[in-house]
C-alpha atoms as a PDB file:
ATOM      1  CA  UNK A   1      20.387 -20.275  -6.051  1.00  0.00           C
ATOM      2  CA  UNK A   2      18.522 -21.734  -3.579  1.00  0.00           C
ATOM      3  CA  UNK A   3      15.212 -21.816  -4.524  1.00  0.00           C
ATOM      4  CA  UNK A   4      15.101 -25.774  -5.299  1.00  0.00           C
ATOM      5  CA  UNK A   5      12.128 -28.267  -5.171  1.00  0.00           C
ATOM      6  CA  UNK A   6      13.737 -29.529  -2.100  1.00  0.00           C
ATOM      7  CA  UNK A   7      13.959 -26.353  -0.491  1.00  0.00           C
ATOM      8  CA  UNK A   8      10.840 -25.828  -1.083  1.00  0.00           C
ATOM      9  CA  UNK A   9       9.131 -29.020   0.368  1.00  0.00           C
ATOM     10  CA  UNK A  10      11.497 -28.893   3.599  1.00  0.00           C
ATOM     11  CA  UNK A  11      10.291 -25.445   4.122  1.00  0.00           C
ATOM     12  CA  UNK A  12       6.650 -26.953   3.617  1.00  0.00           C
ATOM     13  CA  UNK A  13       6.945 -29.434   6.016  1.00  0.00           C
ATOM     14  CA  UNK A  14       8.330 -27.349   8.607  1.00  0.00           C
ATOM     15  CA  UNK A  15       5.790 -24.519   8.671  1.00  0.00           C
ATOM     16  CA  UNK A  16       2.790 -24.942   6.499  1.00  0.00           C
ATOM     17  CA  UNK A  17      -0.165 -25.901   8.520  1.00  0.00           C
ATOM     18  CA  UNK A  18      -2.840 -27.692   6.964  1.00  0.00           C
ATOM     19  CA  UNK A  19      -5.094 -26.670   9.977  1.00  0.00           C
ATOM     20  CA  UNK A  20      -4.911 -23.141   9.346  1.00  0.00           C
ATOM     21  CA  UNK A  21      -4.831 -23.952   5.392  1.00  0.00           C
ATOM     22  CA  UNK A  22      -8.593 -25.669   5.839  1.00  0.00           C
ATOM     23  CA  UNK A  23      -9.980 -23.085   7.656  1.00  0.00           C
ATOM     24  CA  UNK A  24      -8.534 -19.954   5.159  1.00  0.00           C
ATOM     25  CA  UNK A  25     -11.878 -18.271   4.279  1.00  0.00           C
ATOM     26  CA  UNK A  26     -12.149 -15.372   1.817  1.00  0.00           C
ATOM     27  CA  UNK A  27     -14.154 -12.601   0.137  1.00  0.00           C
ATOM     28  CA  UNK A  28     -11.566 -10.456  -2.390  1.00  0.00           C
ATOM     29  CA  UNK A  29      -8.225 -11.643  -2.846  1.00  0.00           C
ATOM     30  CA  UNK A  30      -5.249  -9.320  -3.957  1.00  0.00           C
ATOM     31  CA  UNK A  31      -1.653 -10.111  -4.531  1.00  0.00           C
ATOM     32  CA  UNK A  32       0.986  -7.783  -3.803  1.00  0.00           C
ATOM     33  CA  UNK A  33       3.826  -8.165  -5.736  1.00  0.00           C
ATOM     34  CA  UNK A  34       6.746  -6.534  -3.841  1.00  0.00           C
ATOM     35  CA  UNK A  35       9.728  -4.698  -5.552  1.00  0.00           C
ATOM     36  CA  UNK A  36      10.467  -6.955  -8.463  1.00  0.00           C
ATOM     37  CA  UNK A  37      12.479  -4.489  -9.915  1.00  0.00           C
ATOM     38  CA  UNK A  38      15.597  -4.676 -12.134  1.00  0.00           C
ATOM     39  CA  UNK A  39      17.821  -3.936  -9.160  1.00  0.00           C
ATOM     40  CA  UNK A  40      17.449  -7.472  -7.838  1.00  0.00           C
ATOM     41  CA  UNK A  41      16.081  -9.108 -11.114  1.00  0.00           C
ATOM     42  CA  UNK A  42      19.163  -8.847 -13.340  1.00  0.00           C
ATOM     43  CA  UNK A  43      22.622 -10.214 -13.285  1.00  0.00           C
ATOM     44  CA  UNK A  44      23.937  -7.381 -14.185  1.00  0.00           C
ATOM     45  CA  UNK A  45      22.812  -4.786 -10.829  1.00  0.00           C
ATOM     46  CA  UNK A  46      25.283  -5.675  -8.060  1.00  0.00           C
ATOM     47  CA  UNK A  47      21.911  -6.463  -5.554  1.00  0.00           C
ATOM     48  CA  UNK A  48      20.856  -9.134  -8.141  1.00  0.00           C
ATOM     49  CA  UNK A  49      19.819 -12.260  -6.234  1.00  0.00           C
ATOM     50  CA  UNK A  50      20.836 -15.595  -7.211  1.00  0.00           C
ATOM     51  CA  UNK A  51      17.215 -17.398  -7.458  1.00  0.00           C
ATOM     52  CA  UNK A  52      15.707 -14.593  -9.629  1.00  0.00           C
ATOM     53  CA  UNK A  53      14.972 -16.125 -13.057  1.00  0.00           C
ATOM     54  CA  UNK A  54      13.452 -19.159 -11.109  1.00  0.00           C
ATOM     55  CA  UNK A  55      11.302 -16.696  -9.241  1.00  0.00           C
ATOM     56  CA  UNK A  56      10.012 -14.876 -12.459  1.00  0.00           C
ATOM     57  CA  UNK A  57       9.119 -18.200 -14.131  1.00  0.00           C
ATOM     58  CA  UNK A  58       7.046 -19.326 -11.186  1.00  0.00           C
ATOM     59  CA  UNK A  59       5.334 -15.307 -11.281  1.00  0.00           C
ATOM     60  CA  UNK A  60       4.550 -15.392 -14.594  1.00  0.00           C
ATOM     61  CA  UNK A  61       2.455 -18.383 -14.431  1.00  0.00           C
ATOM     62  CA  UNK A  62       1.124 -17.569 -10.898  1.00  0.00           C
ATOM     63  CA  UNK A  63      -0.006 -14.289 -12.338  1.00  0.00           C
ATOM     64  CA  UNK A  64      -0.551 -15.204 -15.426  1.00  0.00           C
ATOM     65  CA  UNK A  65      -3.798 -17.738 -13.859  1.00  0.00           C
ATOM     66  CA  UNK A  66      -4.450 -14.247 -11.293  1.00  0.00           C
ATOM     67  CA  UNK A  67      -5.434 -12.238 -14.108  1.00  0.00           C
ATOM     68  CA  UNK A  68      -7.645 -14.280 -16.069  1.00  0.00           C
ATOM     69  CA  UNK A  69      -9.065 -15.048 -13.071  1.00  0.00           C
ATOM     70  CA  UNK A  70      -9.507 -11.105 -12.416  1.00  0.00           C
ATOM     71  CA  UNK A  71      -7.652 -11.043  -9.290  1.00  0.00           C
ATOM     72  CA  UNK A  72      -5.850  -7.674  -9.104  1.00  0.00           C
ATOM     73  CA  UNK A  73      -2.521  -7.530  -8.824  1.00  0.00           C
ATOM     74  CA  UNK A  74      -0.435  -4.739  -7.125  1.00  0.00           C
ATOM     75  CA  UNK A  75       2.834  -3.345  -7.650  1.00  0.00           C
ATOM     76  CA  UNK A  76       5.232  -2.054  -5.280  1.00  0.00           C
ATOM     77  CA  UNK A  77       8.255   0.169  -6.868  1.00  0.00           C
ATOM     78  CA  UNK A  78      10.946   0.972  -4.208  1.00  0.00           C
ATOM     79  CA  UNK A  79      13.426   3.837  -4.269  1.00  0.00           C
ATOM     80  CA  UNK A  80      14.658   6.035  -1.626  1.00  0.00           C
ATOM     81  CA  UNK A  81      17.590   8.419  -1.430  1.00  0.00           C
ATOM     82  CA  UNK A  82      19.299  10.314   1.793  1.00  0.00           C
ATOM     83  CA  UNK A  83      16.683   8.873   4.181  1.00  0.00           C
ATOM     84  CA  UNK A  84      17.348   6.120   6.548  1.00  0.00           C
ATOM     85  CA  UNK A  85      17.503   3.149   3.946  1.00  0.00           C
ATOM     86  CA  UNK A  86      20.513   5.692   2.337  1.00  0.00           C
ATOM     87  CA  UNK A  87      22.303   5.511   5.606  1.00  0.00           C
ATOM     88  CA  UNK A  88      21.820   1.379   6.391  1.00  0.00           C
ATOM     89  CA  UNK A  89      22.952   0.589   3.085  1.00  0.00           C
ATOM     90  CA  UNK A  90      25.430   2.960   2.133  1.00  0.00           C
ATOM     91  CA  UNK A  91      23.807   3.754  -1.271  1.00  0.00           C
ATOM     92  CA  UNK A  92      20.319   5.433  -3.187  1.00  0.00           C
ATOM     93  CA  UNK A  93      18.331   3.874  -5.090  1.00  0.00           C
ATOM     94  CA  UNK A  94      16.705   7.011  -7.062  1.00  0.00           C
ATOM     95  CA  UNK A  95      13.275   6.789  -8.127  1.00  0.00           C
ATOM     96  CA  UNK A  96      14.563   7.629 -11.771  1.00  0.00           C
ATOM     97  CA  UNK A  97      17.167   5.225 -12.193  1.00  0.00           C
ATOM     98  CA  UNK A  98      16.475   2.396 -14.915  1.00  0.00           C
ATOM     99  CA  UNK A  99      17.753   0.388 -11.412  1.00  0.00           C
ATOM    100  CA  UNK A 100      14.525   0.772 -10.223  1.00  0.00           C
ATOM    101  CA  UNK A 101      11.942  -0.306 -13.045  1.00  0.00           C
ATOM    102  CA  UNK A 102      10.142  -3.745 -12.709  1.00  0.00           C
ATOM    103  CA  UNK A 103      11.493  -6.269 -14.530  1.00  0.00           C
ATOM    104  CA  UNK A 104       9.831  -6.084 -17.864  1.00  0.00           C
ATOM    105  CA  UNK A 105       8.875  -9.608 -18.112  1.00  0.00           C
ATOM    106  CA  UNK A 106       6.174  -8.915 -14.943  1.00  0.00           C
ATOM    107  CA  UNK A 107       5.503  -5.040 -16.024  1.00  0.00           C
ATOM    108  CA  UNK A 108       2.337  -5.719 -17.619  1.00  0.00           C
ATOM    109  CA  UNK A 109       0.426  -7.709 -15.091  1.00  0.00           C
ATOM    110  CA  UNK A 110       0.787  -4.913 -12.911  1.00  0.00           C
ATOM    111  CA  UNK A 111      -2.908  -3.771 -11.888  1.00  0.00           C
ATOM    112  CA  UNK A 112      -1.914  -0.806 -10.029  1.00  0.00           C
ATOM    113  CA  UNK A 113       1.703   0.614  -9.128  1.00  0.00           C
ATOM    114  CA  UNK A 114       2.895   1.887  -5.434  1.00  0.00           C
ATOM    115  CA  UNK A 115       5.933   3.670  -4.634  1.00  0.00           C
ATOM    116  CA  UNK A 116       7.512   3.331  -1.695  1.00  0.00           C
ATOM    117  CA  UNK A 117      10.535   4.524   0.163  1.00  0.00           C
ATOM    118  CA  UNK A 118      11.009   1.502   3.106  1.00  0.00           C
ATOM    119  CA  UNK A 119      10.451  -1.562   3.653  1.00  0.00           C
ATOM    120  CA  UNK A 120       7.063  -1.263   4.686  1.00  0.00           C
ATOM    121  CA  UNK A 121       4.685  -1.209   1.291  1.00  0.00           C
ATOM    122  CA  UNK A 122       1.993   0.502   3.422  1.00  0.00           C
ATOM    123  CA  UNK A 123       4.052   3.329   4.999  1.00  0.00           C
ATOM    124  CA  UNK A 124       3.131   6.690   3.443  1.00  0.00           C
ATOM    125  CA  UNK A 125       1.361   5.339   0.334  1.00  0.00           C
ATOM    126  CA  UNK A 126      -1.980   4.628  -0.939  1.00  0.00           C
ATOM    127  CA  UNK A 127      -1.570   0.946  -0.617  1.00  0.00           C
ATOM    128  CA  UNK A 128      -4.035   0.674   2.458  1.00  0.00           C
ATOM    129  CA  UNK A 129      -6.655   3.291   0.327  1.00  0.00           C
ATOM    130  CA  UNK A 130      -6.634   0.539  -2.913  1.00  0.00           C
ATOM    131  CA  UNK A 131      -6.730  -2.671  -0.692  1.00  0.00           C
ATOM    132  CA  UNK A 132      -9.995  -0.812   1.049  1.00  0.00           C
ATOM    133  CA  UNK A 133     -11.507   0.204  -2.405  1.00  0.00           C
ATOM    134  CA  UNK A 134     -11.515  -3.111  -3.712  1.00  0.00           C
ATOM    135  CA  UNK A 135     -12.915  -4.291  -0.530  1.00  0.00           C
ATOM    136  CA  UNK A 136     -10.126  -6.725  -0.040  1.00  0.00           C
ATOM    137  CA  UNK A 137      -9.913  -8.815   2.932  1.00  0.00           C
ATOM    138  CA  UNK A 138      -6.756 -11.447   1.862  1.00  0.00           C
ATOM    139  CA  UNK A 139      -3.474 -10.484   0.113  1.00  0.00           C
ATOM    140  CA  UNK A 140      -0.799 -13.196  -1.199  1.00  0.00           C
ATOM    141  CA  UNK A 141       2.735 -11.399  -0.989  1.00  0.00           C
ATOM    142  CA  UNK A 142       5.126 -11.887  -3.369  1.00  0.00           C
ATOM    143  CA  UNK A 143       8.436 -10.631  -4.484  1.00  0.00           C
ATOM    144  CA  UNK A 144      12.032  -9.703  -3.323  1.00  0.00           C
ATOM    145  CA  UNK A 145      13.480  -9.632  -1.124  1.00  0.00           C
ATOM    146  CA  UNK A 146      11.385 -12.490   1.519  1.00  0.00           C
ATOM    147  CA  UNK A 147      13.249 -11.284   5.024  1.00  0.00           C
ATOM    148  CA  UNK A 148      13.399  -6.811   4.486  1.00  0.00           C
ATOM    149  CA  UNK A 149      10.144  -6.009   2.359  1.00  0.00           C
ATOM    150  CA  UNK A 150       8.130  -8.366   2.110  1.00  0.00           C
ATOM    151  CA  UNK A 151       7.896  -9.781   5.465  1.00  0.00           C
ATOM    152  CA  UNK A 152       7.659  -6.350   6.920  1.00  0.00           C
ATOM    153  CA  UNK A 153       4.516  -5.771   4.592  1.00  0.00           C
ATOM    154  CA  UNK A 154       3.004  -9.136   5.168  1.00  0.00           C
ATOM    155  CA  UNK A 155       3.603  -8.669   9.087  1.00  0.00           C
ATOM    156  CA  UNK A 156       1.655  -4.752   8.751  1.00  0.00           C
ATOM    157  CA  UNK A 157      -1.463  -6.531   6.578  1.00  0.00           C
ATOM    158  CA  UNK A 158      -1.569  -8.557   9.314  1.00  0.00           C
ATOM    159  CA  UNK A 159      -2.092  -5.666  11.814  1.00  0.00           C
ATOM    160  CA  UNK A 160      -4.211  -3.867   9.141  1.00  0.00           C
ATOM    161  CA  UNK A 161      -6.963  -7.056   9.596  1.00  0.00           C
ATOM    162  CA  UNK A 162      -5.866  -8.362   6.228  1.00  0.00           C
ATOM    163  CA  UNK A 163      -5.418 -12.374   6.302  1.00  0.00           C
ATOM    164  CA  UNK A 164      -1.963 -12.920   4.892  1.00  0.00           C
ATOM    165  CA  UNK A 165      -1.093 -15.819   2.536  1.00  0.00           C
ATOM    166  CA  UNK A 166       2.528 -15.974   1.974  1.00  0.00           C
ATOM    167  CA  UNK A 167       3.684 -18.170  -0.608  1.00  0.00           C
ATOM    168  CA  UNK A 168       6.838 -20.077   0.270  1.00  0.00           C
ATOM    169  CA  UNK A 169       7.944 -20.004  -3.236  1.00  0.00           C
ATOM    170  CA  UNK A 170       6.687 -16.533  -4.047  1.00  0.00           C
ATOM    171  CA  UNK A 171       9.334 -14.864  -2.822  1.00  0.00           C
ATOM    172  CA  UNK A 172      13.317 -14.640  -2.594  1.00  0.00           C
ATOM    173  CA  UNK A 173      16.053 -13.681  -0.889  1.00  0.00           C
ATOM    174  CA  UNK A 174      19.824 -13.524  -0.507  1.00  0.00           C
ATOM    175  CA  UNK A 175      20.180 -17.085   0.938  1.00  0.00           C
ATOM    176  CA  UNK A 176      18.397 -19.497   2.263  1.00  0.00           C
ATOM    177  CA  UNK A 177      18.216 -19.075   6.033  1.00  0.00           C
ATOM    178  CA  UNK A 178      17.219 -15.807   5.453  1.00  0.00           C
ATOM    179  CA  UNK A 179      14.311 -16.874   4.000  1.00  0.00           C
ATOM    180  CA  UNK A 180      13.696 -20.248   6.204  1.00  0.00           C
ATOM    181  CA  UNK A 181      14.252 -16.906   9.316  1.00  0.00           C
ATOM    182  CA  UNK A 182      10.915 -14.966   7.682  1.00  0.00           C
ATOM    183  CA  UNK A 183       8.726 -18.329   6.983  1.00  0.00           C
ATOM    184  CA  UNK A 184       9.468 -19.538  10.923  1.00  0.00           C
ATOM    185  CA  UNK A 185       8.163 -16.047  12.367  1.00  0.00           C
ATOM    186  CA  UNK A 186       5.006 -15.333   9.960  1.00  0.00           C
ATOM    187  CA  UNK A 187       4.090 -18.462  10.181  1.00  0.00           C
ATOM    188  CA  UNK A 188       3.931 -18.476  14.059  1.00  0.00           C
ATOM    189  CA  UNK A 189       2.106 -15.829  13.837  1.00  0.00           C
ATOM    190  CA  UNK A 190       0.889 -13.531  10.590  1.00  0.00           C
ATOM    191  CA  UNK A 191       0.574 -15.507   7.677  1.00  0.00           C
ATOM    192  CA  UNK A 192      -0.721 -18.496   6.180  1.00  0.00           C
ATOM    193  CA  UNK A 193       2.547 -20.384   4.137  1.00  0.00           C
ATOM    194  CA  UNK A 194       1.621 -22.887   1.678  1.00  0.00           C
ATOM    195  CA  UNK A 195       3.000 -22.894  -1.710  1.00  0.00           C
ATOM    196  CA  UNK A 196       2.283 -21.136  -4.925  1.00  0.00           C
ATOM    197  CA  UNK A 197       0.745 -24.531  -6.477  1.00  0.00           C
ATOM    198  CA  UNK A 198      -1.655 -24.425  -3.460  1.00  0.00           C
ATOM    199  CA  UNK A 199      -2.631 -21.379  -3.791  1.00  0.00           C
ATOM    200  CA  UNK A 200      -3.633 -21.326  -7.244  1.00  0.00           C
ATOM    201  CA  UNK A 201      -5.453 -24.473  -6.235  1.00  0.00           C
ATOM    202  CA  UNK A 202      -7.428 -22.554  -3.975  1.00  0.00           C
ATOM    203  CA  UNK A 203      -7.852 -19.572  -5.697  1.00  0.00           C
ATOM    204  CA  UNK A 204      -9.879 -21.702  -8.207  1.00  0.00           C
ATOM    205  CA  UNK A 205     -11.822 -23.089  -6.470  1.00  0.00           C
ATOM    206  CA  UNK A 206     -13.084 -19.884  -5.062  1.00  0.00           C
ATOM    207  CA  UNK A 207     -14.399 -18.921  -8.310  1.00  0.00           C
END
């Protein structure tokens, strides 16, 4: 469990920049909230990660304030069997298995639900088509895990013309230089990385 206040404000210091933080200008916001499914979410599904229950607390609130603010909030459901992701891993991950479910403690702030089959939330879905329709121009990723799906998503909103915010709190992985490895890339170059406090912050004061 990695995801510690210290962890948190070394990761800060490293590669949040205030610069880029002052100039973040908006119109519609959405957050993405990327495969925070049972699978990963609970101790008792052999890919459970170690910082989960941390992770849900800090979600709950962050999109707790999202939706009274009327910011929508979009789901991402993974599965995938005998495709590539079969063949890396060794194993499916059905699209009817309970496995694959979001956790029910974040079920019901889901605005809208994708389904995907890779790491990339945009690749053969609708994602791109509901970003458009709400005419957003800024998505906040969160979610599991931080280095595989949702830095791959964060680095394709990038290339979409999306502005990326990318929470360094708002997401986890398996350890904690595999999620230091995705905050040192996007930040160089795709995302904006301040924490979830800052950008509920700034999400008010956009109202």
């Amino acid at each position: 469990m990695y995801l510690t206040d210290d962890f948190i404000e070394k990761m800060r210091e490293k590669y949040f920049s205030e610069k880029r933080w002052a100039e973040m200008s908006t119109g519609r916001i959405a957050i993405l909230a990327i495969d925070l499914q049972r699978f990963f979410m609970e101790l008792r599904f052999h890919a459970h990660l170690p910082s989960a229950y941390v992770l849900i607390e800090k979600l709950y609130d962050f999109y707790s304030i999202a939706r009274d603010m009327n910011v929508p909030i979009i789901f991402t459901r993974h599965c995938h069997e005998g495709n590539i992701m079969t063949k890396w891993w060794g194993d499916n991950m059905p699209c009817g298995h309970e496995s694959t479910e979001i956790v029910g403690q974040l079920l019901n702030f889901a605005s809208e639900t994708v389904v995907k089959h890779t790491y990339d939330s945009f690749y053969a879905t609708d994602l791109d088509d509901i970003l458009r329709d709400m005419n957003v121009d800024t998505v906040i990723v969160t979610g599991v895990m931080t280095h595989l799906c949702c830095e791959t998503t964060a680095r394709e909103a990038f290339v979409r013309n999306f502005n990326v915010i990318f929470p360094i709190d708002g997401t986890i992985t398996q350890n904690s230089k595999l999620h230091e490895g995705t905050l040192r890339a996007l930040s160089h170059g795709f995302a904006i990385t301040p924490t979830l406090d800052e950008v509920k912050k700034w999400m008010q004061r956009l109202e």
